[in-house]
PDB file of N, CA and C in Angstrom:
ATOM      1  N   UNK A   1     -46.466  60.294 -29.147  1.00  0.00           N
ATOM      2  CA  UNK A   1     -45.948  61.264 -28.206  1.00  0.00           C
ATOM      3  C   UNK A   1     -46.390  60.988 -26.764  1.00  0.00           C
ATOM      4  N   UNK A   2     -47.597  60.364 -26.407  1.00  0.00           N
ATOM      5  CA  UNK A   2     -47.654  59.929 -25.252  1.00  0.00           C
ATOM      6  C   UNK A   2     -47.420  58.924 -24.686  1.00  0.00           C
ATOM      7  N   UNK A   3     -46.836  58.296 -25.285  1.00  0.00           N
ATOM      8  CA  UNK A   3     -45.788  57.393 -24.578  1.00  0.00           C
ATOM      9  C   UNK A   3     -44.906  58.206 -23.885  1.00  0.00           C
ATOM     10  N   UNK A   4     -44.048  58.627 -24.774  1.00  0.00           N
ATOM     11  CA  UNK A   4     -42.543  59.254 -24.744  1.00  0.00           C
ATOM     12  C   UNK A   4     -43.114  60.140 -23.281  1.00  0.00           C
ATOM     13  N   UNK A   5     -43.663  61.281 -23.615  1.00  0.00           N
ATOM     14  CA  UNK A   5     -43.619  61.900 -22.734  1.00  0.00           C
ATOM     15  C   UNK A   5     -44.428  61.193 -21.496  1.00  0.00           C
ATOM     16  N   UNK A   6     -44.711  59.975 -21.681  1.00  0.00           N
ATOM     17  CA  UNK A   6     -45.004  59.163 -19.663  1.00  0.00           C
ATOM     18  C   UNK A   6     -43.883  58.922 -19.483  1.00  0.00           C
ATOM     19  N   UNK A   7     -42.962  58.111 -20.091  1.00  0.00           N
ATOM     20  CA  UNK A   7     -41.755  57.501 -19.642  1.00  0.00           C
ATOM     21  C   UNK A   7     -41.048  59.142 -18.674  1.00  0.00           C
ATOM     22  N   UNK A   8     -40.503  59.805 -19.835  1.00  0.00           N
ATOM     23  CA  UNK A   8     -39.729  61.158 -19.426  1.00  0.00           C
ATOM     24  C   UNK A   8     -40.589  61.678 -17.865  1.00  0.00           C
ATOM     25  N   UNK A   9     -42.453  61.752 -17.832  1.00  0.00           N
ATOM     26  CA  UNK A   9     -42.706  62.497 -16.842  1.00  0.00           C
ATOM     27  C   UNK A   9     -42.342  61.349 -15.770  1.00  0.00           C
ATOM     28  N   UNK A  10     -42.530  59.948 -15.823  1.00  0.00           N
ATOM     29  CA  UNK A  10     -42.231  59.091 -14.537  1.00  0.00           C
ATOM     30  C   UNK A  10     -40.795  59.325 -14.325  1.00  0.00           C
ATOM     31  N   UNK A  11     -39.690  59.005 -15.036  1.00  0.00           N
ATOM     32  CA  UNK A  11     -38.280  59.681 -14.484  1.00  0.00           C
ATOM     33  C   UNK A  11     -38.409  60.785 -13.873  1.00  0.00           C
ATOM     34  N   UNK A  12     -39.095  62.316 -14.257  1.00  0.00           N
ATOM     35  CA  UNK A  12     -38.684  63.437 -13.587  1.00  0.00           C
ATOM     36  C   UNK A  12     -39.408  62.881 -12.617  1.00  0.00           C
ATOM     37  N   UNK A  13     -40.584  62.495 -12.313  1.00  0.00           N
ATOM     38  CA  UNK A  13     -41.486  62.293 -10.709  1.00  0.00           C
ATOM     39  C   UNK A  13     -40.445  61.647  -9.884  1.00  0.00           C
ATOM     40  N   UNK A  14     -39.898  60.538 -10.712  1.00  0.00           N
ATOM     41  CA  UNK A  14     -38.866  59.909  -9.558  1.00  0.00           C
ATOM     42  C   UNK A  14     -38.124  60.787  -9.201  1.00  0.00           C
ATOM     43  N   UNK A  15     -37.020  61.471  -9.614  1.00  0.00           N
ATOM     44  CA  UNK A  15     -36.185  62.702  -9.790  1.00  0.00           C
ATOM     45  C   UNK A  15     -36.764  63.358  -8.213  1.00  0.00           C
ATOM     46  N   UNK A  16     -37.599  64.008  -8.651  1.00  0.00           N
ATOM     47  CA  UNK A  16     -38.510  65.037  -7.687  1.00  0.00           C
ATOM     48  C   UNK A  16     -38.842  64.157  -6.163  1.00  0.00           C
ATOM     49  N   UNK A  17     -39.136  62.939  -6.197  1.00  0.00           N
ATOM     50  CA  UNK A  17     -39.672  62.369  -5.133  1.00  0.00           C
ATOM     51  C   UNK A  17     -38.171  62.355  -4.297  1.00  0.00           C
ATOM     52  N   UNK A  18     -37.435  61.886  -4.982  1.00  0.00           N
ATOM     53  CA  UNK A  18     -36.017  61.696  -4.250  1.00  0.00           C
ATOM     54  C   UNK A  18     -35.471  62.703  -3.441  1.00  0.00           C
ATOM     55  N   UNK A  19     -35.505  63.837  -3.994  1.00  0.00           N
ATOM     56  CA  UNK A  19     -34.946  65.329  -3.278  1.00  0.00           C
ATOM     57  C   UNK A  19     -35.917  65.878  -2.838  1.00  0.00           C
ATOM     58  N   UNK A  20     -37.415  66.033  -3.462  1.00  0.00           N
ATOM     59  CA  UNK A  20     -38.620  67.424  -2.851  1.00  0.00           C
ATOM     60  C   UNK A  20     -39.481  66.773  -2.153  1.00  0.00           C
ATOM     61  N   UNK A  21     -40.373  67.566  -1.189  1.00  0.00           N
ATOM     62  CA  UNK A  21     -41.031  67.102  -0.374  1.00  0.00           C
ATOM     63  C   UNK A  21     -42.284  67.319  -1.264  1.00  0.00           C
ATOM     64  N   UNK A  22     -43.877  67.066  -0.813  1.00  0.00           N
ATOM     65  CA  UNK A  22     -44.852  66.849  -2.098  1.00  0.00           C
ATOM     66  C   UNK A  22     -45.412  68.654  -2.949  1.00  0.00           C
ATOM     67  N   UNK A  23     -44.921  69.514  -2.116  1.00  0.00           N
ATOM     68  CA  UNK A  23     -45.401  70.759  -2.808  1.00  0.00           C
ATOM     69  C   UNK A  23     -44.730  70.879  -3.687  1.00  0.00           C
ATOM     70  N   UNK A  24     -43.577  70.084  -4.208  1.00  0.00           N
ATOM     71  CA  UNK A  24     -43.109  70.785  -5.709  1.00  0.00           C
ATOM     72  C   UNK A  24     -44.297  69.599  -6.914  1.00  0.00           C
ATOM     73  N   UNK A  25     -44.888  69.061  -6.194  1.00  0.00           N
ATOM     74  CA  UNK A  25     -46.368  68.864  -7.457  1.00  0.00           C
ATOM     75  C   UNK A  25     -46.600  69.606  -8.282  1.00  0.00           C
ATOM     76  N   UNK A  26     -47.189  70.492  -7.506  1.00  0.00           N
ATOM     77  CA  UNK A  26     -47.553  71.705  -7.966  1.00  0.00           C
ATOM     78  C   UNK A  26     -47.523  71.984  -9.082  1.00  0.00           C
ATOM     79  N   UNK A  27     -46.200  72.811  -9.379  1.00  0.00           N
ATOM     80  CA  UNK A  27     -45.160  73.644  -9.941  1.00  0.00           C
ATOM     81  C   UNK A  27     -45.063  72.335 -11.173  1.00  0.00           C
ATOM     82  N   UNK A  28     -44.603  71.232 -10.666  1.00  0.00           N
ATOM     83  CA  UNK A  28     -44.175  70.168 -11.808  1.00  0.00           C
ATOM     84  C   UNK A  28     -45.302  69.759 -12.474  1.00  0.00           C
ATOM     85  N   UNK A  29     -46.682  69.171 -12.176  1.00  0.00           N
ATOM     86  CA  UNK A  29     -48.218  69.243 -12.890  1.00  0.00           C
ATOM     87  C   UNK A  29     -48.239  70.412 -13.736  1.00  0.00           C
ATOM     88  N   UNK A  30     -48.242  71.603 -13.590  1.00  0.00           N
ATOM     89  CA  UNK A  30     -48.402  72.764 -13.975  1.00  0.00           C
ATOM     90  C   UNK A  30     -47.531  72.551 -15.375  1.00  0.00           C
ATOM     91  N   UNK A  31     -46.144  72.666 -14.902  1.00  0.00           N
ATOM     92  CA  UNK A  31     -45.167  72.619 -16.430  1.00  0.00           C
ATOM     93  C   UNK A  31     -45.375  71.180 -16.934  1.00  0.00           C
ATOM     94  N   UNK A  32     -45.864  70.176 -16.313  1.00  0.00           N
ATOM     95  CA  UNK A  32     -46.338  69.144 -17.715  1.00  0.00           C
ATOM     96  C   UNK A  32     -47.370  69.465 -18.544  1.00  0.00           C
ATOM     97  N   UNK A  33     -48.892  70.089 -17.874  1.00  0.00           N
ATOM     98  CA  UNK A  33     -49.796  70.485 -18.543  1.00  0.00           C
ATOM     99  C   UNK A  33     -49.352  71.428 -19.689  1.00  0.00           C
ATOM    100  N   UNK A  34     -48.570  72.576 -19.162  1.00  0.00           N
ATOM    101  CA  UNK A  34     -48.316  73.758 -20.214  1.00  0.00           C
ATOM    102  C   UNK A  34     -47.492  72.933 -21.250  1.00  0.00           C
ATOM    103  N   UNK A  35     -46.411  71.980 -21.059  1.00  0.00           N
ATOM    104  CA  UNK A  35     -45.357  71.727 -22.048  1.00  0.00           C
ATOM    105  C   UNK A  35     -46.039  70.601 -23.310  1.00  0.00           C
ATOM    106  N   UNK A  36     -47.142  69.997 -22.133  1.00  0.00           N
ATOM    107  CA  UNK A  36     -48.379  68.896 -23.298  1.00  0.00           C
ATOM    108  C   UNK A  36     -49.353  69.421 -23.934  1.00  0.00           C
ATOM    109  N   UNK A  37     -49.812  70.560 -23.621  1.00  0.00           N
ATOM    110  CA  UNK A  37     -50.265  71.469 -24.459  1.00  0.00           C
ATOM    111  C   UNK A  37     -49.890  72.101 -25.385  1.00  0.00           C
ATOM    112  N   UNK A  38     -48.938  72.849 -25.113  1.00  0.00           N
ATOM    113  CA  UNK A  38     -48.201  73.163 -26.048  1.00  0.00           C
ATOM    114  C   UNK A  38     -47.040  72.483 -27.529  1.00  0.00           C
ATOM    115  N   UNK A  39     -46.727  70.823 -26.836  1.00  0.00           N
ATOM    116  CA  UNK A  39     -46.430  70.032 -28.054  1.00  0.00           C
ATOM    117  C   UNK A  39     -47.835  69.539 -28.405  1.00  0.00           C
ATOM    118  N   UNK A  40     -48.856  69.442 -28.084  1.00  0.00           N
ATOM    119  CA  UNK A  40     -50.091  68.912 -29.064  1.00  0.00           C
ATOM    120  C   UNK A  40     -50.783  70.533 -29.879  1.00  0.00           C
ATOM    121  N   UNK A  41     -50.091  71.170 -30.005  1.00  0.00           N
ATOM    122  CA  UNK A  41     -50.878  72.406 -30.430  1.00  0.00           C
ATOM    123  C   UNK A  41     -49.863  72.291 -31.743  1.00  0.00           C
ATOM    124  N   UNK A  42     -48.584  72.643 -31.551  1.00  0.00           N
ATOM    125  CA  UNK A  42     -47.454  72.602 -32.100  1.00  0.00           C
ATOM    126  C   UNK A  42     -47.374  71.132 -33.147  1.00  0.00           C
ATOM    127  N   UNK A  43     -48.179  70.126 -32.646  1.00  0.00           N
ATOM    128  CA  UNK A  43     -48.387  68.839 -33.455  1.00  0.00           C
ATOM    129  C   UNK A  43     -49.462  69.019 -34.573  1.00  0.00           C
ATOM    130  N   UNK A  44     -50.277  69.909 -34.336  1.00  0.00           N
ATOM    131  CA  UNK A  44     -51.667  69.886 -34.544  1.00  0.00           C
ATOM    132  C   UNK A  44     -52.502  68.299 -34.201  1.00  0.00           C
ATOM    133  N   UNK A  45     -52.253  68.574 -32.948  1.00  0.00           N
ATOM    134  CA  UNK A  45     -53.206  67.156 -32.657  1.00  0.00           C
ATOM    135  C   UNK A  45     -54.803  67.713 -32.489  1.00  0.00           C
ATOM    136  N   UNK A  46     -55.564  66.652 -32.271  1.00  0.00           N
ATOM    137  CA  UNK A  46     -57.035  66.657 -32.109  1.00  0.00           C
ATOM    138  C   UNK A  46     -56.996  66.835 -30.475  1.00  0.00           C
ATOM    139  N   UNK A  47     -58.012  67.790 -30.340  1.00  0.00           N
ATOM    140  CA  UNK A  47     -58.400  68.602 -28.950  1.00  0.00           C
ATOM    141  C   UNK A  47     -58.525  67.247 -27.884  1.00  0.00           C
ATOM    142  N   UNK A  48     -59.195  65.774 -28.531  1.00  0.00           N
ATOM    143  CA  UNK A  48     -59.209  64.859 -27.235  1.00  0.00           C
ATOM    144  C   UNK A  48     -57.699  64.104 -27.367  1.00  0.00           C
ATOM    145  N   UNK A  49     -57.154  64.491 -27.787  1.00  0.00           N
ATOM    146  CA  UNK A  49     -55.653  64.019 -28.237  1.00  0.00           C
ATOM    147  C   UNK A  49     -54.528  64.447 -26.930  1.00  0.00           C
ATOM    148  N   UNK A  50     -54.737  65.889 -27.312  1.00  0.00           N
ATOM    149  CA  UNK A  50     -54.123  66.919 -26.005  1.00  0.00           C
ATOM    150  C   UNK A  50     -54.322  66.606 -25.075  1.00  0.00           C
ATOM    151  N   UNK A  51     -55.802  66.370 -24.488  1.00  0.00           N
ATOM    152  CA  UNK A  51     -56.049  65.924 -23.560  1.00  0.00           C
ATOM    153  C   UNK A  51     -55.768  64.486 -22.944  1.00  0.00           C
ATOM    154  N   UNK A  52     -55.790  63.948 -23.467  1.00  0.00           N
ATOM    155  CA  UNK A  52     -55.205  62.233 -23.101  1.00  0.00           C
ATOM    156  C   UNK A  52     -53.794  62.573 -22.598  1.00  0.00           C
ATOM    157  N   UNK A  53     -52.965  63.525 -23.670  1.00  0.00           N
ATOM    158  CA  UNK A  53     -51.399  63.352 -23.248  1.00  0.00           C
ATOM    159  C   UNK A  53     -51.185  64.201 -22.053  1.00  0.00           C
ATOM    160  N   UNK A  54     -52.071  65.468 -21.813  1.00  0.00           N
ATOM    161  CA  UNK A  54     -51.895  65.599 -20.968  1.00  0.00           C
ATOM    162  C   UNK A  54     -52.456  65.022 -19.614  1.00  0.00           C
ATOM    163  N   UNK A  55     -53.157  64.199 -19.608  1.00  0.00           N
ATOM    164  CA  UNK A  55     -53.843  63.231 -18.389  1.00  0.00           C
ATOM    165  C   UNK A  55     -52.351  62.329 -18.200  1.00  0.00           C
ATOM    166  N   UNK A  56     -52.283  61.709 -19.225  1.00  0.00           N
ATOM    167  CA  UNK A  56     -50.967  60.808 -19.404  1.00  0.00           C
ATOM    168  C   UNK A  56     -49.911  61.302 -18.396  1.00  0.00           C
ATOM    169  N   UNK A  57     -49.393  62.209 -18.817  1.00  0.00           N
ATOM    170  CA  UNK A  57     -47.863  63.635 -18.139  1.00  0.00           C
ATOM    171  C   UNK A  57     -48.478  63.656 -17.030  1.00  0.00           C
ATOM    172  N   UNK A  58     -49.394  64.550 -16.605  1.00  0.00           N
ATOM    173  CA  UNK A  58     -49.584  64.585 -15.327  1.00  0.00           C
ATOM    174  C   UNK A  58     -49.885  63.523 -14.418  1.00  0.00           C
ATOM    175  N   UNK A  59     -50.728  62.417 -14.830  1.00  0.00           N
ATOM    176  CA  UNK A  59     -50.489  60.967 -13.843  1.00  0.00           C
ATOM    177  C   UNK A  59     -49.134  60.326 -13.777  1.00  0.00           C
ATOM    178  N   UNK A  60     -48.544  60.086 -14.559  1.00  0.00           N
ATOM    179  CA  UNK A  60     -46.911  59.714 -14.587  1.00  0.00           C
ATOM    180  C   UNK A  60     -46.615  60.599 -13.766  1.00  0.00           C
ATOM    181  N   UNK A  61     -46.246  62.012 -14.068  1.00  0.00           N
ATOM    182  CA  UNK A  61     -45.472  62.593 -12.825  1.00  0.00           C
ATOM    183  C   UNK A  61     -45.845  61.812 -11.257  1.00  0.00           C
ATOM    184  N   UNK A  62     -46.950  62.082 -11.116  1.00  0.00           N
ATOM    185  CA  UNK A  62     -47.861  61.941  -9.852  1.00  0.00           C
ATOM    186  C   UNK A  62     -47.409  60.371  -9.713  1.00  0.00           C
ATOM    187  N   UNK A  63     -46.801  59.512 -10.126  1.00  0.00           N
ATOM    188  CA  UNK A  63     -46.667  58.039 -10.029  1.00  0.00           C
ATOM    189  C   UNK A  63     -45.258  57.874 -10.067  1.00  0.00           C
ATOM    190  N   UNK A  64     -44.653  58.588 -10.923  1.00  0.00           N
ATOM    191  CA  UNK A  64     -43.293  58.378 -10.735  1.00  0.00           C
ATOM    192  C   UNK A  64     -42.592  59.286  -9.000  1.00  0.00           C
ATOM    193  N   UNK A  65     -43.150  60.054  -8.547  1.00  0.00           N
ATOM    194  CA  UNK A  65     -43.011  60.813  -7.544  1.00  0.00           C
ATOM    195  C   UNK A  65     -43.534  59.668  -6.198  1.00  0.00           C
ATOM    196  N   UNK A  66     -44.524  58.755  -6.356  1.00  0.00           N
ATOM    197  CA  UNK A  66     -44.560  58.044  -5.572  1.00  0.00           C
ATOM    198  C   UNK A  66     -43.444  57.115  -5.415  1.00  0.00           C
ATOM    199  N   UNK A  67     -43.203  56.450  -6.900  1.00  0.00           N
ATOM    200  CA  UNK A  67     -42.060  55.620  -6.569  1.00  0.00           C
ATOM    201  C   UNK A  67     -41.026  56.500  -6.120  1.00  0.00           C
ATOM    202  N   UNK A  68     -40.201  57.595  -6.822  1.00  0.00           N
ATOM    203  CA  UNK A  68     -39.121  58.252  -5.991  1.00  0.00           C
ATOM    204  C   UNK A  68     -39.821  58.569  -4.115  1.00  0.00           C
ATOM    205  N   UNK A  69     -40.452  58.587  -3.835  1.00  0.00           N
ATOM    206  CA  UNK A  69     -40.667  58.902  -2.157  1.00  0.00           C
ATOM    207  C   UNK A  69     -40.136  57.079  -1.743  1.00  0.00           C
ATOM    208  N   UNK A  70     -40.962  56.260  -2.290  1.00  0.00           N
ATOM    209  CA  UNK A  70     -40.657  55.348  -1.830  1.00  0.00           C
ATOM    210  C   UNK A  70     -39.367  54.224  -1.508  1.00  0.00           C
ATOM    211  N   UNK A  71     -38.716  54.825  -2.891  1.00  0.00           N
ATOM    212  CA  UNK A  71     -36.902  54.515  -2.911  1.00  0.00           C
ATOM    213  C   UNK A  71     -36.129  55.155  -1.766  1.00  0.00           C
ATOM    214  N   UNK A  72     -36.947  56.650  -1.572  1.00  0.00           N
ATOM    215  CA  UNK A  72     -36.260  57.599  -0.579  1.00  0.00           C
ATOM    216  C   UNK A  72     -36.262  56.610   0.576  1.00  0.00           C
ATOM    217  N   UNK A  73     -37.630  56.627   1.233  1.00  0.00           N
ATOM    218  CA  UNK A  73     -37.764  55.641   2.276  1.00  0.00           C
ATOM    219  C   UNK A  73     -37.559  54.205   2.824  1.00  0.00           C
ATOM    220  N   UNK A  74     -37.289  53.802   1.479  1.00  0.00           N
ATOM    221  CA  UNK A  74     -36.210  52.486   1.449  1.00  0.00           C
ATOM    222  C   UNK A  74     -34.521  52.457   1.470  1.00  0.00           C
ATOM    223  N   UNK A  75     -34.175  53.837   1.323  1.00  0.00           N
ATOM    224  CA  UNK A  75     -32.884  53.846   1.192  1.00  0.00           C
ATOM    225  C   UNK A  75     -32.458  54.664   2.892  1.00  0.00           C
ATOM    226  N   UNK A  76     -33.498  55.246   3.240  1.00  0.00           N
ATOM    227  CA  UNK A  76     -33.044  55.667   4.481  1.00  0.00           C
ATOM    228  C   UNK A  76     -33.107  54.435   5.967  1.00  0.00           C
ATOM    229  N   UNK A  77     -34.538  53.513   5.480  1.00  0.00           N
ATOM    230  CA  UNK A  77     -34.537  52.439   6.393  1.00  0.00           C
ATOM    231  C   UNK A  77     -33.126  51.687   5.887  1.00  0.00           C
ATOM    232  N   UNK A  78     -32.446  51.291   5.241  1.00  0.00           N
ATOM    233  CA  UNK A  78     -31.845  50.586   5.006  1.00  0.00           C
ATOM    234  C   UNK A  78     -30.436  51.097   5.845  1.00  0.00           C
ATOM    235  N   UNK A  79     -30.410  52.840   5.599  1.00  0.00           N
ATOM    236  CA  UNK A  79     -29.096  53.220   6.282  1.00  0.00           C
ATOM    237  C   UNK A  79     -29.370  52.995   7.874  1.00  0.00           C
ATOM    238  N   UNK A  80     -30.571  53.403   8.399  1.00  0.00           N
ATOM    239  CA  UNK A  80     -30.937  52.753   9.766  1.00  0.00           C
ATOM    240  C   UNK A  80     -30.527  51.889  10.017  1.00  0.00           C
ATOM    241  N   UNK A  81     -30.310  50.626   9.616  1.00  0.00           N
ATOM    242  CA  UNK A  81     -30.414  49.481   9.863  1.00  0.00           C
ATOM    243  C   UNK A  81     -28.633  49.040  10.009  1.00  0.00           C
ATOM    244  N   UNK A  82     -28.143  49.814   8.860  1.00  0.00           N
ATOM    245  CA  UNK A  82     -26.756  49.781   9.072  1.00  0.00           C
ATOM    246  C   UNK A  82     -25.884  50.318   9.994  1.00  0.00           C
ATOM    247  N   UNK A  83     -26.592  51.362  10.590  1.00  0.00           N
ATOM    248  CA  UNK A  83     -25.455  52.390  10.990  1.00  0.00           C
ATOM    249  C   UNK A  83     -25.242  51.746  12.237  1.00  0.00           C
ATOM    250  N   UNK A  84     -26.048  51.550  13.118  1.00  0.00           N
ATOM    251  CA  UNK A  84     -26.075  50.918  14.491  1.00  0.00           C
ATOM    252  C   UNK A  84     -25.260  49.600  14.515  1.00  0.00           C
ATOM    253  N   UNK A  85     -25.251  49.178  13.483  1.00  0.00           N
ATOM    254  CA  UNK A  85     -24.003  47.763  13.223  1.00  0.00           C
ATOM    255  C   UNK A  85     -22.583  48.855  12.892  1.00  0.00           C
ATOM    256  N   UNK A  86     -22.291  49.341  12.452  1.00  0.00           N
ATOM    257  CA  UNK A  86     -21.013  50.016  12.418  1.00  0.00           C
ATOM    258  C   UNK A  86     -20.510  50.523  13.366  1.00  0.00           C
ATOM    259  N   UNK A  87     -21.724  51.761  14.229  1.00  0.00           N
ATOM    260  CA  UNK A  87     -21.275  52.137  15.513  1.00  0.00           C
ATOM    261  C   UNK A  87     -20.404  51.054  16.493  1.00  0.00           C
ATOM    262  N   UNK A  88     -21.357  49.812  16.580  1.00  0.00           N
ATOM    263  CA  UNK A  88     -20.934  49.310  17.641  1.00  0.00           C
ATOM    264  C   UNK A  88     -19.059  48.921  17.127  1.00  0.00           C
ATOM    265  N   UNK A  89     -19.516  48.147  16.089  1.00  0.00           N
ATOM    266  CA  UNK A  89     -18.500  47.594  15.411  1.00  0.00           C
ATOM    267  C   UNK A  89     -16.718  48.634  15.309  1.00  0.00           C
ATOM    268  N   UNK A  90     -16.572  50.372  15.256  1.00  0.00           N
ATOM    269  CA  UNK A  90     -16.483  50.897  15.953  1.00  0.00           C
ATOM    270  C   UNK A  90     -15.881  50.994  17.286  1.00  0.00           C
ATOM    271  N   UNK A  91     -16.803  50.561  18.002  1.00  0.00           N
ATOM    272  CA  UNK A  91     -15.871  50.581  19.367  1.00  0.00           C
ATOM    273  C   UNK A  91     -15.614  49.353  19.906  1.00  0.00           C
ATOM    274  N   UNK A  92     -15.218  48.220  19.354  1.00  0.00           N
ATOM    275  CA  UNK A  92     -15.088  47.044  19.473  1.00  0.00           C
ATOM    276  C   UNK A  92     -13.690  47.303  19.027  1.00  0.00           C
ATOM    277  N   UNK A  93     -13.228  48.084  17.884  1.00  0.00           N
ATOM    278  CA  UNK A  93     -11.945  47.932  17.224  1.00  0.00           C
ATOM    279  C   UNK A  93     -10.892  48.674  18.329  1.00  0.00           C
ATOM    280  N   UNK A  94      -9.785  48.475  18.380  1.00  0.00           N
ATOM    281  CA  UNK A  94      -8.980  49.483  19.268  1.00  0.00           C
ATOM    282  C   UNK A  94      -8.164  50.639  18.351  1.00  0.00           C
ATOM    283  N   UNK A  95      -8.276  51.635  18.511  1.00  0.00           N
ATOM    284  CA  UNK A  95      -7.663  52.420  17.913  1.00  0.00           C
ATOM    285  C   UNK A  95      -5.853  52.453  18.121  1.00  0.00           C
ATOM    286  N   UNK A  96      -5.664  53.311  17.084  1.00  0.00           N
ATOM    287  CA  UNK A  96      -3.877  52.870  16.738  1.00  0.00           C
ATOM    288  C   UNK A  96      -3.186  53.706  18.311  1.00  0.00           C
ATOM    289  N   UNK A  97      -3.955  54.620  18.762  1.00  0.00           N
ATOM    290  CA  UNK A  97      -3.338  55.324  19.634  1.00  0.00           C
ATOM    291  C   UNK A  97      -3.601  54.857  21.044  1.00  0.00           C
ATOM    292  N   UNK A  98      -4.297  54.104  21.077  1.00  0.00           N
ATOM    293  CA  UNK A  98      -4.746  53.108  22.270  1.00  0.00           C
ATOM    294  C   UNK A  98      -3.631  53.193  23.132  1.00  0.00           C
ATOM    295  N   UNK A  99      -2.670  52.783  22.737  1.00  0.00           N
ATOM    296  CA  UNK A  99      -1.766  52.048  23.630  1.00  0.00           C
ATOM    297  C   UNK A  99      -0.969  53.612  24.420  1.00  0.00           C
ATOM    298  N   UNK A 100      -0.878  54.889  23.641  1.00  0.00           N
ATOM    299  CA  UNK A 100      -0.677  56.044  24.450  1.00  0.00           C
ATOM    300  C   UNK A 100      -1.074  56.900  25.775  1.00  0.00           C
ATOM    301  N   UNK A 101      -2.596  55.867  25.321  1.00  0.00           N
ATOM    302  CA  UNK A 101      -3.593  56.450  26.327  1.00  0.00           C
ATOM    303  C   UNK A 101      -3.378  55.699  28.137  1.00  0.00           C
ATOM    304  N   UNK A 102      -3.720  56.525  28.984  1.00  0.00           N
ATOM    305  CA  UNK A 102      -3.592  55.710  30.385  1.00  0.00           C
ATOM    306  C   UNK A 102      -4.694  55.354  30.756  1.00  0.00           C
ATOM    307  N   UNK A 103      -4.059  54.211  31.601  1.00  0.00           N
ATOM    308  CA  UNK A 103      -5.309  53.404  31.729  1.00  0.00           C
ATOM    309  C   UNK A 103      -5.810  53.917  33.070  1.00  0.00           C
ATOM    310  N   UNK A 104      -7.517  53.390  32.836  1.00  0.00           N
ATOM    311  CA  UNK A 104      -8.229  54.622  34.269  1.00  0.00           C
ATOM    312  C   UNK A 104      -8.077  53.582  35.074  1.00  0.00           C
ATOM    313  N   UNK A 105      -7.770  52.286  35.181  1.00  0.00           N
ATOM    314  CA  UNK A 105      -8.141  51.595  36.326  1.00  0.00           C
ATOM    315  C   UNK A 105      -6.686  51.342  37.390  1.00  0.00           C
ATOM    316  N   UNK A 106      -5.750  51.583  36.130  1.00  0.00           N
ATOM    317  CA  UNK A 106      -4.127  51.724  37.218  1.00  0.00           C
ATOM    318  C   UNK A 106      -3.927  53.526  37.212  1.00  0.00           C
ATOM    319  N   UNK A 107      -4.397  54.293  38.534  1.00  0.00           N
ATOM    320  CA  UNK A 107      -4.310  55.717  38.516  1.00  0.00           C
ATOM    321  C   UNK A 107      -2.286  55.749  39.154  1.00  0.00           C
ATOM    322  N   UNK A 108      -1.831  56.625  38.677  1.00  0.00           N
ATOM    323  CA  UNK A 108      -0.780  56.851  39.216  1.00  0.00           C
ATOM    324  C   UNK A 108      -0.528  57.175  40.635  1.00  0.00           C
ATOM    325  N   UNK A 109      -1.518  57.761  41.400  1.00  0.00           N
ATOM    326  CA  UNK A 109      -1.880  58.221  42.926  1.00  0.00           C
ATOM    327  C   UNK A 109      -1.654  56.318  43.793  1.00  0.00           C
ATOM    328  N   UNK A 110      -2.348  55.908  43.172  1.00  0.00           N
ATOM    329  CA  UNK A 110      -1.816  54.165  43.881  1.00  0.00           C
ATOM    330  C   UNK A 110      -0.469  53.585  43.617  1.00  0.00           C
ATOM    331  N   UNK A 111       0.155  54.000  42.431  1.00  0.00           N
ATOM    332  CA  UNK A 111       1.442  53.189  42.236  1.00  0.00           C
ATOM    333  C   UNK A 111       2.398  54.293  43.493  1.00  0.00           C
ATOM    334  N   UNK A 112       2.390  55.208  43.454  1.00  0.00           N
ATOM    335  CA  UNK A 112       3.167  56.365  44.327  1.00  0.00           C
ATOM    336  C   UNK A 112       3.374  55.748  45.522  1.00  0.00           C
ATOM    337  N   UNK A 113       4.389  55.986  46.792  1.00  0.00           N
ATOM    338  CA  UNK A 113       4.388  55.557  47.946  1.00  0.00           C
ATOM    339  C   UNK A 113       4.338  57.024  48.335  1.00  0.00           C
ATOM    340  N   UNK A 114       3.267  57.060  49.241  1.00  0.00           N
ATOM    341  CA  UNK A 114       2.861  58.356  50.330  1.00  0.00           C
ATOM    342  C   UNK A 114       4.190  58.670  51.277  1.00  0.00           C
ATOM    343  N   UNK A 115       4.330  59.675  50.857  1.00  0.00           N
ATOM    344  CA  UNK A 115       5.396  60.467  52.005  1.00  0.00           C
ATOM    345  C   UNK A 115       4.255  60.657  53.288  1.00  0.00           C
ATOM    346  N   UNK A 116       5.639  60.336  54.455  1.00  0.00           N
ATOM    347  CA  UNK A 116       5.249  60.298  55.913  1.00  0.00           C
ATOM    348  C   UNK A 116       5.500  61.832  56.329  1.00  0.00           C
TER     349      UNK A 116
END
C-alpha cells in the first residue's frame, strides 16, 4: 500500500503545484495523514507500518508539488519567450484591410489646390 499511495500522492502534489499556490499544503498533508491512517487501521497494519505510509503520502505530496511548481515555471518561461516572437511577427504581416486604410504620409490637405 505504500507504494500505491506515493505514486497517487506525487500525481495529486503535481496536480496542486500546477494550479495552488503553497498554502493548499496544508489542507492536502492533513487529508493524506487522515486517509493513511485510516487505510492502515482499516488494514490492520502494525502501528510502525502506519507510520512509514504515512511519512511516505505526506513526503510525495510535498515532492510531487515541487515538481508541479516547477513545470508551472517552465511552462510560463517558455510562453515568455514566445510571445515577444509573435508580437513582433504580428506587425510585420499586413493586414487584409490595409489597403482601405489612408496613408498618413500622403494627407489629402497637400494633394488639394488652395483656393485664392
Amino acid at each position: 500500500m505504500p507504494l500505491e499511495l506515493g505514486i497517487i500522492s506525487i500525481l495529486a502534489g503535481i496536480a496542486l503545484g500546477l494550479r495552488y499556490k503553497v498554502l493548499i499544503l496544508f489542507p492536502a498533508l492533513a487529508f493524506a495523514v487522515v486517509f493513511s491512517v485510516i487505510g492502515g487501521i482499516a488494514q490492520a497494519d502494525h502501528f510502525w507500518s502506519i507510520i512509514l505510509t504515512t511519512v511516505i503520502s505526506g513526503t510525495s505530496v510535498q515532492l510531487g508539488y515541487l515538481a508541479g511548481i516547477a513545470m508551472r515555471a517552465a511552462v510560463e518561461r517558455a510562453i515568455v519567450v514566445v510571445r515577444p516572437q509573435q508580437k513582433h511577427a504580428r506587425q510585420e504581416a499586413p493586414s487584409a484591410i490595409d489597403h482601405l486604410r489612408p496613408d498618413p504620409t500622403c494627407s489629402q490637405a497637400k494633394s488639394r489646390p488652395r483656393a485664392a
